[in-house]
C-alpha atoms as a PDB file:
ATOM      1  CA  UNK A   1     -43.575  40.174-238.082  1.00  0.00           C
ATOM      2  CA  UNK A   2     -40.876  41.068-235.927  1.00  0.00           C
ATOM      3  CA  UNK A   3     -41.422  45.160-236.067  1.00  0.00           C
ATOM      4  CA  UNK A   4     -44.954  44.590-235.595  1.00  0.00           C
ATOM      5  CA  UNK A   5     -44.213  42.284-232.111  1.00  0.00           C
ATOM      6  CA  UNK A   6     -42.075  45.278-231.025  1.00  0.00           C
ATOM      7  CA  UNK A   7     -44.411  48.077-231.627  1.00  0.00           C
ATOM      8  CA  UNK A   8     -47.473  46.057-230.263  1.00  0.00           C
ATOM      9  CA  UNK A   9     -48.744  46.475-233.891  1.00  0.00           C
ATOM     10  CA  UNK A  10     -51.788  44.093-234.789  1.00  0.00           C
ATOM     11  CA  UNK A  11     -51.134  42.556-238.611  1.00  0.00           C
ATOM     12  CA  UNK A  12     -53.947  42.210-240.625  1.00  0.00           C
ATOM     13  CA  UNK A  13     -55.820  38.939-241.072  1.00  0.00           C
ATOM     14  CA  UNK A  14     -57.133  37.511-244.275  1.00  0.00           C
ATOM     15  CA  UNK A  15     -60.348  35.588-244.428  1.00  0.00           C
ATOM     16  CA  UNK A  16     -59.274  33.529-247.385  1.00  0.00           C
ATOM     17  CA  UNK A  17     -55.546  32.829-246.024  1.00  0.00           C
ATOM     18  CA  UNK A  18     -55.177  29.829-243.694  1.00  0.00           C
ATOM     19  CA  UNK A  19     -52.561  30.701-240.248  1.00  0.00           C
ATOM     20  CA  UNK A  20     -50.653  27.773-238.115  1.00  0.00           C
ATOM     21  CA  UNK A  21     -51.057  27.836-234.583  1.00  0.00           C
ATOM     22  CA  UNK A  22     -48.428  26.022-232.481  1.00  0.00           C
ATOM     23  CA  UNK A  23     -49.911  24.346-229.359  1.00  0.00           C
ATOM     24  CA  UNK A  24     -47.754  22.993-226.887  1.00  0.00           C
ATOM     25  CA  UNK A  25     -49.329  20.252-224.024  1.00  0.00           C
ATOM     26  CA  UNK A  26     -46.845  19.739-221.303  1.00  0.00           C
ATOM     27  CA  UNK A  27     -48.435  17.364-219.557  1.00  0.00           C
ATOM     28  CA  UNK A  28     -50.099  14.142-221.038  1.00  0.00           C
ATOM     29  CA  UNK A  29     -52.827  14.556-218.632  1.00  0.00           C
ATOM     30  CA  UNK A  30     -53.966  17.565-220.900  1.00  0.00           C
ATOM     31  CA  UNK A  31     -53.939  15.504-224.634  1.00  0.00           C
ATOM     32  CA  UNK A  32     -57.259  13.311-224.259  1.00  0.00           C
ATOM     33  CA  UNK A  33     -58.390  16.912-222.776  1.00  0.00           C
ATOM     34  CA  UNK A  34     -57.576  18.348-225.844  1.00  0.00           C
ATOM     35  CA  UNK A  35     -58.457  15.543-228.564  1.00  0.00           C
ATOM     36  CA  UNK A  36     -62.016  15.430-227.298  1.00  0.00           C
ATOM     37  CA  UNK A  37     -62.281  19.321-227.630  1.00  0.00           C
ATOM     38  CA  UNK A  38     -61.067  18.448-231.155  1.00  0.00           C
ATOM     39  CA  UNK A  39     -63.445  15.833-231.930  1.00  0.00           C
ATOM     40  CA  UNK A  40     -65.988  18.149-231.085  1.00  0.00           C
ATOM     41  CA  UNK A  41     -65.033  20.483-233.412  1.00  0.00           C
ATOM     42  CA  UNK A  42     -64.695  17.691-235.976  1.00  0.00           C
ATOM     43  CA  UNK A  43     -68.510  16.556-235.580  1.00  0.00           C
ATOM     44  CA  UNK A  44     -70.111  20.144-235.730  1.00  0.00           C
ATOM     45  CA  UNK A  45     -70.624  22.447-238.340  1.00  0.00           C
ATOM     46  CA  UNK A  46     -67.273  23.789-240.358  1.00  0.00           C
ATOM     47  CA  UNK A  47     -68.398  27.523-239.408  1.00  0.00           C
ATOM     48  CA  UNK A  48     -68.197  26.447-235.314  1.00  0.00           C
ATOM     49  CA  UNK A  49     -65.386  29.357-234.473  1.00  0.00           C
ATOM     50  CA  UNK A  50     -62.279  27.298-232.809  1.00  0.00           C
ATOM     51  CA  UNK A  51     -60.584  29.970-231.334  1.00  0.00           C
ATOM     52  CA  UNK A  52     -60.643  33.611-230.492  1.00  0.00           C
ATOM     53  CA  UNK A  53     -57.150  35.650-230.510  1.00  0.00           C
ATOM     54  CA  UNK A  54     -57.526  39.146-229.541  1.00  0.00           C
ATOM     55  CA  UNK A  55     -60.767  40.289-231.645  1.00  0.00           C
ATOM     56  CA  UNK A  56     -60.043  37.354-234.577  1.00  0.00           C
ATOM     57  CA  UNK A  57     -62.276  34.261-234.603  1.00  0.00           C
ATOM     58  CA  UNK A  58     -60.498  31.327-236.592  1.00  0.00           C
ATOM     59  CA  UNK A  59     -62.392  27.814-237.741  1.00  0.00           C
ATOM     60  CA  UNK A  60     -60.535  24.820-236.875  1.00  0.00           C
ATOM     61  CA  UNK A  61     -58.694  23.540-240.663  1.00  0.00           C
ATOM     62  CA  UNK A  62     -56.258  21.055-239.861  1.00  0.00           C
ATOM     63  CA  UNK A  63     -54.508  19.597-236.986  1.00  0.00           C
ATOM     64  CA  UNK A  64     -50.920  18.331-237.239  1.00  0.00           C
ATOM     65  CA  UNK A  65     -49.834  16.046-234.518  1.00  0.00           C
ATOM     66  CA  UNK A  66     -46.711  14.010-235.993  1.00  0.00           C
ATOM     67  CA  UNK A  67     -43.053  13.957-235.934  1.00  0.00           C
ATOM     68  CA  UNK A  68     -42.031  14.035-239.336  1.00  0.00           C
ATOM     69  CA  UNK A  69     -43.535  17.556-240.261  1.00  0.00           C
ATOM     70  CA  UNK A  70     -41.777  20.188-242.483  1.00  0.00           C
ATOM     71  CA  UNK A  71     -41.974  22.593-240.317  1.00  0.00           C
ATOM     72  CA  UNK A  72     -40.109  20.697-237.902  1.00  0.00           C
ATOM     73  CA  UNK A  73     -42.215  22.733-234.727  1.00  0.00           C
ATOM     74  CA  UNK A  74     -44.700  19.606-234.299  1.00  0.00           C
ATOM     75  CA  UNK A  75     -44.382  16.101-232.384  1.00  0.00           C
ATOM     76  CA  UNK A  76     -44.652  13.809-229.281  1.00  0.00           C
ATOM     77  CA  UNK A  77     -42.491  11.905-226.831  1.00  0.00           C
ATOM     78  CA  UNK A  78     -42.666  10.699-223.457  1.00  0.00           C
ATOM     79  CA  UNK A  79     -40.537  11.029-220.452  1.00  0.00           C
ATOM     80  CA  UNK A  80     -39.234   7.344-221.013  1.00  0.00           C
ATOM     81  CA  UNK A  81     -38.945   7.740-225.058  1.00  0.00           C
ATOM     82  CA  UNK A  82     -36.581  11.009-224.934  1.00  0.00           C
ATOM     83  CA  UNK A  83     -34.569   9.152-222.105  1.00  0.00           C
ATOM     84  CA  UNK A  84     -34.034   5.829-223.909  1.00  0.00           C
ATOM     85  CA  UNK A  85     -33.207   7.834-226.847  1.00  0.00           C
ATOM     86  CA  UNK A  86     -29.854   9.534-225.392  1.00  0.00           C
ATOM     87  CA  UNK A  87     -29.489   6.365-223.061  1.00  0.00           C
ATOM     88  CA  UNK A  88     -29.155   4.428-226.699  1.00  0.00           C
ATOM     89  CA  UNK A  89     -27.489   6.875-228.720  1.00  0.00           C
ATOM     90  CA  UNK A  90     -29.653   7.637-231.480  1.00  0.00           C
ATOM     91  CA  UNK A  91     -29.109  11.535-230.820  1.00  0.00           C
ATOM     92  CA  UNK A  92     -25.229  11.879-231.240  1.00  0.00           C
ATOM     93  CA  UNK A  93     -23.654  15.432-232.100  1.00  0.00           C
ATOM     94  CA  UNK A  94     -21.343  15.537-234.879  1.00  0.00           C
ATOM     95  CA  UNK A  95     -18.101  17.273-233.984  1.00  0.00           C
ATOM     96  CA  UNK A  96     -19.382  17.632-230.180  1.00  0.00           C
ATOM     97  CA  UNK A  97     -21.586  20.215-231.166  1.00  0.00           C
ATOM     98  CA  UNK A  98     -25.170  20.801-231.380  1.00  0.00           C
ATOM     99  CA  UNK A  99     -27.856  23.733-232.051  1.00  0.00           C
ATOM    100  CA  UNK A 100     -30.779  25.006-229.975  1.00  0.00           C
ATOM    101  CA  UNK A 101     -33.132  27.283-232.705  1.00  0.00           C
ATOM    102  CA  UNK A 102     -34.615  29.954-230.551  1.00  0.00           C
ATOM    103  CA  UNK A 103     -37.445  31.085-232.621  1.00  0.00           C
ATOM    104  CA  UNK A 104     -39.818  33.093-230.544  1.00  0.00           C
ATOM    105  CA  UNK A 105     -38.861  36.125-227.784  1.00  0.00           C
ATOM    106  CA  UNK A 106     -36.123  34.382-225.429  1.00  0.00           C
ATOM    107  CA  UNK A 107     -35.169  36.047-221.993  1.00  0.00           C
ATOM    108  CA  UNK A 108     -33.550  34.861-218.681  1.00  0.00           C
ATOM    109  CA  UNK A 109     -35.140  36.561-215.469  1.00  0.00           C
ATOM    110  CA  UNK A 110     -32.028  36.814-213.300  1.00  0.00           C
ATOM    111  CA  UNK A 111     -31.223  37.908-209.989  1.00  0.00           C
ATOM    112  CA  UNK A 112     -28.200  39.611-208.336  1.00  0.00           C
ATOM    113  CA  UNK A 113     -26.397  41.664-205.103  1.00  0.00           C
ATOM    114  CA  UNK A 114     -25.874  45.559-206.257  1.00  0.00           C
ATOM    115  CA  UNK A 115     -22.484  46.794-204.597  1.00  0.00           C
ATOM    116  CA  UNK A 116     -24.346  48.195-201.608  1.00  0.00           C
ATOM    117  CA  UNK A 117     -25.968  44.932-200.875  1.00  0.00           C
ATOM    118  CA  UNK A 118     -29.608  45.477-202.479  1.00  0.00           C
ATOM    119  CA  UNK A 119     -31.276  42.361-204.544  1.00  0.00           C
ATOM    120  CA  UNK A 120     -32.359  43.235-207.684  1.00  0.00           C
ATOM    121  CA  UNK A 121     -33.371  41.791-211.136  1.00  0.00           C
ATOM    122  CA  UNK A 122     -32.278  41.960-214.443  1.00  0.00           C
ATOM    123  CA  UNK A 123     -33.164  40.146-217.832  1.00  0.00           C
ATOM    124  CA  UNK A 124     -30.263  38.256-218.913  1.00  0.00           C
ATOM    125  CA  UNK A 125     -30.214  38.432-222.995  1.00  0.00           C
ATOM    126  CA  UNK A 126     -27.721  36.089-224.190  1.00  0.00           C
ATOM    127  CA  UNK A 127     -28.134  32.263-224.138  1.00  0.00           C
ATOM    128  CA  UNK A 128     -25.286  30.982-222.074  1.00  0.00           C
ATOM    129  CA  UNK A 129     -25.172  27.549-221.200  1.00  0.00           C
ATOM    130  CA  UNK A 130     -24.971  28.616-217.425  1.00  0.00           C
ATOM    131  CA  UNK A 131     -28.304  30.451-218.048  1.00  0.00           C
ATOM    132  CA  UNK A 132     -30.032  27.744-220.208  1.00  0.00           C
ATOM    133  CA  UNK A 133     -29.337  24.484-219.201  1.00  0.00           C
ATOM    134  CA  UNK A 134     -29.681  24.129-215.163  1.00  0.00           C
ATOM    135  CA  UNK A 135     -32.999  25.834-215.662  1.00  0.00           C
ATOM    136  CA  UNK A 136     -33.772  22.796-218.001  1.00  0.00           C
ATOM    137  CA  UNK A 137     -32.703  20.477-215.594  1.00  0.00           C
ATOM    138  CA  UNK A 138     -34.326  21.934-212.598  1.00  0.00           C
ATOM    139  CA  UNK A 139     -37.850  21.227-215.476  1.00  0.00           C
ATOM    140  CA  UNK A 140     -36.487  17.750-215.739  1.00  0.00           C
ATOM    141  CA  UNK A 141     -36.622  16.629-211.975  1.00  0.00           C
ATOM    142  CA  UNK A 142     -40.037  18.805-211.531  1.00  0.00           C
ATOM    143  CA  UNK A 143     -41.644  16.971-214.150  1.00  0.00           C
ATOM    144  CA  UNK A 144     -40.207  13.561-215.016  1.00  0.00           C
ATOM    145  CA  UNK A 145     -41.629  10.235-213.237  1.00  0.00           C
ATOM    146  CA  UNK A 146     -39.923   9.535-209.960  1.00  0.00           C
ATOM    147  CA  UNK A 147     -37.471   6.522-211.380  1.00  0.00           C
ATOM    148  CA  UNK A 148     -36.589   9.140-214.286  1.00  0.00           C
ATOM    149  CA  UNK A 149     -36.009  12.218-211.911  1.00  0.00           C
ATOM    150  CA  UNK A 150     -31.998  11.428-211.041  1.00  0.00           C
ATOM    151  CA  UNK A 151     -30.866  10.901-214.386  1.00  0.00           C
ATOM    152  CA  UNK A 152     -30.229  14.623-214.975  1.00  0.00           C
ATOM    153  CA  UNK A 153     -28.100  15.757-212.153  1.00  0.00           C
ATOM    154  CA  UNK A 154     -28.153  19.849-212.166  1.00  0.00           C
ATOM    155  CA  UNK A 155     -25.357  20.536-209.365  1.00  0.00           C
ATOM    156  CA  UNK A 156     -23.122  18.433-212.097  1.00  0.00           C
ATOM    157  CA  UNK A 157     -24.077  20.051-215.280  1.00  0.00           C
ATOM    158  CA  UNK A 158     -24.233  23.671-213.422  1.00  0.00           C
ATOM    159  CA  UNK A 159     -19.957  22.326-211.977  1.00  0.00           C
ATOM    160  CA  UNK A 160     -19.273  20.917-216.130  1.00  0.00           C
ATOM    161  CA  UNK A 161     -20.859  24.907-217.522  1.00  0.00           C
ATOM    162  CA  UNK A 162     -18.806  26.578-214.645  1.00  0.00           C
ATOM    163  CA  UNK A 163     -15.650  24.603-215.661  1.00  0.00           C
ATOM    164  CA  UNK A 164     -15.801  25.478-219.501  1.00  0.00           C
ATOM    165  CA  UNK A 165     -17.172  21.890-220.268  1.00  0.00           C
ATOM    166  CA  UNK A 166     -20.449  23.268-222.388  1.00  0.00           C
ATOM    167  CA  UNK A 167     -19.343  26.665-224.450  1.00  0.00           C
ATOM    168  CA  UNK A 168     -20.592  28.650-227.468  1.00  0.00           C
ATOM    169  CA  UNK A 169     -19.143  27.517-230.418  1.00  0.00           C
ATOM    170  CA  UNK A 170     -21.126  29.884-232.999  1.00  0.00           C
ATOM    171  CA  UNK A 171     -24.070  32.026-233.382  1.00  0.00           C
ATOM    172  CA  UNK A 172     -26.559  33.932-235.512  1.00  0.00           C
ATOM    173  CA  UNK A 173     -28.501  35.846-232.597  1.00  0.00           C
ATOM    174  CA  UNK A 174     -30.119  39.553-232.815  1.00  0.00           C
ATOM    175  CA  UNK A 175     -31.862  42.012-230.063  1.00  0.00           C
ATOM    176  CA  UNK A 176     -35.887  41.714-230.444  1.00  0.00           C
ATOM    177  CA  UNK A 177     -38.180  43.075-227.819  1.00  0.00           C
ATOM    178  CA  UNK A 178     -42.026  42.419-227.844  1.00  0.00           C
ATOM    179  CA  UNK A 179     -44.483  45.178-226.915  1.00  0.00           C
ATOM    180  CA  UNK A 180     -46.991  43.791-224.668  1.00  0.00           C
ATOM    181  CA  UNK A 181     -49.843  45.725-223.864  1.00  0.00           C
ATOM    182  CA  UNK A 182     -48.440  47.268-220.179  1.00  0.00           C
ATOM    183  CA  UNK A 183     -44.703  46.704-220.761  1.00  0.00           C
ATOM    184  CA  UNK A 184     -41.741  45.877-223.584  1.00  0.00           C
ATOM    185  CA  UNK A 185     -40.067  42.937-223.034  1.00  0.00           C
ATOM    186  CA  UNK A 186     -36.389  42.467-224.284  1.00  0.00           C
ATOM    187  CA  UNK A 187     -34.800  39.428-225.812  1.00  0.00           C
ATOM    188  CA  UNK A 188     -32.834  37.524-228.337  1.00  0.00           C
ATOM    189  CA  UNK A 189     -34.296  35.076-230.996  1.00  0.00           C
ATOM    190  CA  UNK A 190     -32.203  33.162-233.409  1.00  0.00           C
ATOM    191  CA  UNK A 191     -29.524  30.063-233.187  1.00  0.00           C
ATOM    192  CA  UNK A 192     -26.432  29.334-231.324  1.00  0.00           C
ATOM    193  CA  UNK A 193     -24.232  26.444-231.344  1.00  0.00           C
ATOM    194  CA  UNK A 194     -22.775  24.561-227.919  1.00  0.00           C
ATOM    195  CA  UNK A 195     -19.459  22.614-227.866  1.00  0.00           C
ATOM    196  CA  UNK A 196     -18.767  20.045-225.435  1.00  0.00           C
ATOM    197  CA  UNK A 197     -15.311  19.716-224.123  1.00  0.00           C
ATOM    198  CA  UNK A 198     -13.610  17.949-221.261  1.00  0.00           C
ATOM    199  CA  UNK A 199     -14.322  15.231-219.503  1.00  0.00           C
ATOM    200  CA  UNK A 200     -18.314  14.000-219.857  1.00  0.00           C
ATOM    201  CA  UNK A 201     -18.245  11.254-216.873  1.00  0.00           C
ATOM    202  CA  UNK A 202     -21.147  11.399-214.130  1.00  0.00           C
ATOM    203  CA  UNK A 203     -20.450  11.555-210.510  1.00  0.00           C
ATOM    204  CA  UNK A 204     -23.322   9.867-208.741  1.00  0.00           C
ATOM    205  CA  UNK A 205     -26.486   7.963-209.597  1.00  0.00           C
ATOM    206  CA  UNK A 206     -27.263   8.851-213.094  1.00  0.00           C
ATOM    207  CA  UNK A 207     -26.524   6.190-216.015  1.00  0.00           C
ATOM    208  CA  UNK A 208     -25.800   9.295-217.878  1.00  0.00           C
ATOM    209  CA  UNK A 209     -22.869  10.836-218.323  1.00  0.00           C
ATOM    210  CA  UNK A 210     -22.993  15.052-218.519  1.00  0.00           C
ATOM    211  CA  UNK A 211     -23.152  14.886-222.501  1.00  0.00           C
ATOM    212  CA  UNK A 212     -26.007  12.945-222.470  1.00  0.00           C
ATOM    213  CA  UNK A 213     -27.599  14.686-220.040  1.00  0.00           C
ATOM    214  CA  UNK A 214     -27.377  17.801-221.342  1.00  0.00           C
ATOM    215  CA  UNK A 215     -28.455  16.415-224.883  1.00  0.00           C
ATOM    216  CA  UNK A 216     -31.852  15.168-222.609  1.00  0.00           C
ATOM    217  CA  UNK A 217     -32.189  18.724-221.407  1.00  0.00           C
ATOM    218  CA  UNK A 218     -31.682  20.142-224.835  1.00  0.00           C
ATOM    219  CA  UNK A 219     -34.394  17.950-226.767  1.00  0.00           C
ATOM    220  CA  UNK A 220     -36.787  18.404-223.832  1.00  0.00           C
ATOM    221  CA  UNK A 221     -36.471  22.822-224.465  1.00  0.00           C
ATOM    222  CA  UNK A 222     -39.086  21.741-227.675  1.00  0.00           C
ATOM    223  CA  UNK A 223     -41.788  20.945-225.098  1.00  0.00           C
ATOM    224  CA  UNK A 224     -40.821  23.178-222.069  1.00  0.00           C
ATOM    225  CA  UNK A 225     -39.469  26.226-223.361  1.00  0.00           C
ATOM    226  CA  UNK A 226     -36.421  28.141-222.140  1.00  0.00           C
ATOM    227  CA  UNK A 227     -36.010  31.282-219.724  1.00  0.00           C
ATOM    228  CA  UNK A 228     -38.796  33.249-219.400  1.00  0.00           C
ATOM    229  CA  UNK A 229     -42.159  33.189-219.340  1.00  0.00           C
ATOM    230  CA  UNK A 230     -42.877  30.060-221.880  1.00  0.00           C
ATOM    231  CA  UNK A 231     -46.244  29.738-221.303  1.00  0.00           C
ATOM    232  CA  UNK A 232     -46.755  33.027-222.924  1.00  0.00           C
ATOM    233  CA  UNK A 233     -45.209  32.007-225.872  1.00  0.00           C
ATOM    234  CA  UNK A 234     -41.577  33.232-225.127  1.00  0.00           C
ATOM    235  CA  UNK A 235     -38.754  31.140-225.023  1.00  0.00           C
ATOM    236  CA  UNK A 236     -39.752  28.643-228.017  1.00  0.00           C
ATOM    237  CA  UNK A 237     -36.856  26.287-229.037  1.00  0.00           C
ATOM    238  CA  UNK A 238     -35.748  23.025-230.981  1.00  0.00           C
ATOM    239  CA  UNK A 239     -32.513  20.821-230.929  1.00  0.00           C
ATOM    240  CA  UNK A 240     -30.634  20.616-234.365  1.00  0.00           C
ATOM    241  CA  UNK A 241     -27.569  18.620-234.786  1.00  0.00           C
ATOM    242  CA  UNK A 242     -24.692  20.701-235.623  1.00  0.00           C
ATOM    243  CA  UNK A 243     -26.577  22.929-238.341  1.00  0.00           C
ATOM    244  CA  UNK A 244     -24.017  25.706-238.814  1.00  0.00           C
END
């Protein structure tokens, strides 16, 4: 899979072999959207094509919408659920550490000031916390409800990553690059581990402190995505608790 999303190569599909999509809906305005193009399917006849992905038509099979999956790449939660989840510590880090799985193409479009004074970019191919997390927050307050917006604080968590308060404790990353059809894009996929260390208090109006914050931030990459282009597919991730 991974030499053929480098050299742009197009794997073969078997008619008699059933493939998982993952779908992600960001926005809950999108689900009854979705669930009625669903129950369409689910009335008409089983040979109705579902979807179309390059020059492959698939049928609609099964749908998997819960949280308890083997998998572990399906599931639900609101804005208010993942908050009252940190706020009442039922996601805790053992040893101050925790995971983020990146399992599809991850890249950070960055910006910087060459020596004679020229902006350019660059693709940033490592996932530091400075690179990862105030990105996520910057998501949070775009997204969350009003009242939910100042309980991640970026200028704080970007001061705590600066400091050495977030760093990497472990890793098992490797180089990938995906062949699109004008361009190859570079990346990293696999798992690192963070360790938090220092002082976690909050300066300001959040009821969390910077731990819990950044705990928020790290469940919410499962629905948003981190670095680049996620709506393409790049940048897929999931929290796991201290898994190394």
């Amino acid at each position: 899979m991974r030499e053929a999303e480098r050299e742009n190569i197009h794997l073969p599909v078997n008619p008699t072999k059933s493939y998982i999509i993952r779908l992600t809906l960001l926005l809950g305005d999108l689900f009854p959207l979705f669930y009625d193009s669903l129950m369409q399917f689910n009335n008409a006849d089983l040979q109705v094509p579902f979807i179309k992905l390059g020059k492959r038509t698939f049928l609609l099979e099964e749908v998997l919408l819960n949280n308890d999956d083997a998998t572990g790449w399906t599931g639900f939660t609101s804005f208010i659920d993942l908050a009252a989840s940190i706020q009442q510590g039922s996601i805790r880090p053992r040893q101050d550490c925790f995971t983020l799985d990146f399992a599809s193409l991850t890249t950070f479009n960055r910006s910087s000031r060459s020596p004679n004074g020229e902006q350019s970019n660059y693709y940033a191919r490592l996932p530091l916390p400075i690179y990862v997390f105030p990105g996520l927050a910057r998501r949070w307050q775009e997204l969350a409800p009003p009242e939910l917006a100042e309980l991640v604080q970026r200028d704080q968590i970007e001061r705590y990553i600066q400091e050495d308060g977030l760093v990497i404790e472990d890793y098992d990353l490797m180089p990938h690059s995906v062949r699109f059809v004008n361009h190859p894009q570079r990346g990293f996929v696999g798992r690192c581990t963070y360790r938090f260390r220092g002082n976690t208090l909050a300066i300001g109006s959040s009821s969390l402190n910077i731990q819990q914050q950044i705990l928020l931030l790290a469940r919410l990459a499962f629905y948003t995505g981190v670095g680049y282009k996620p709506a393409m597919g790049m940048g897929q991730c999931r929290y796991l608790v201290n898994s190394f």
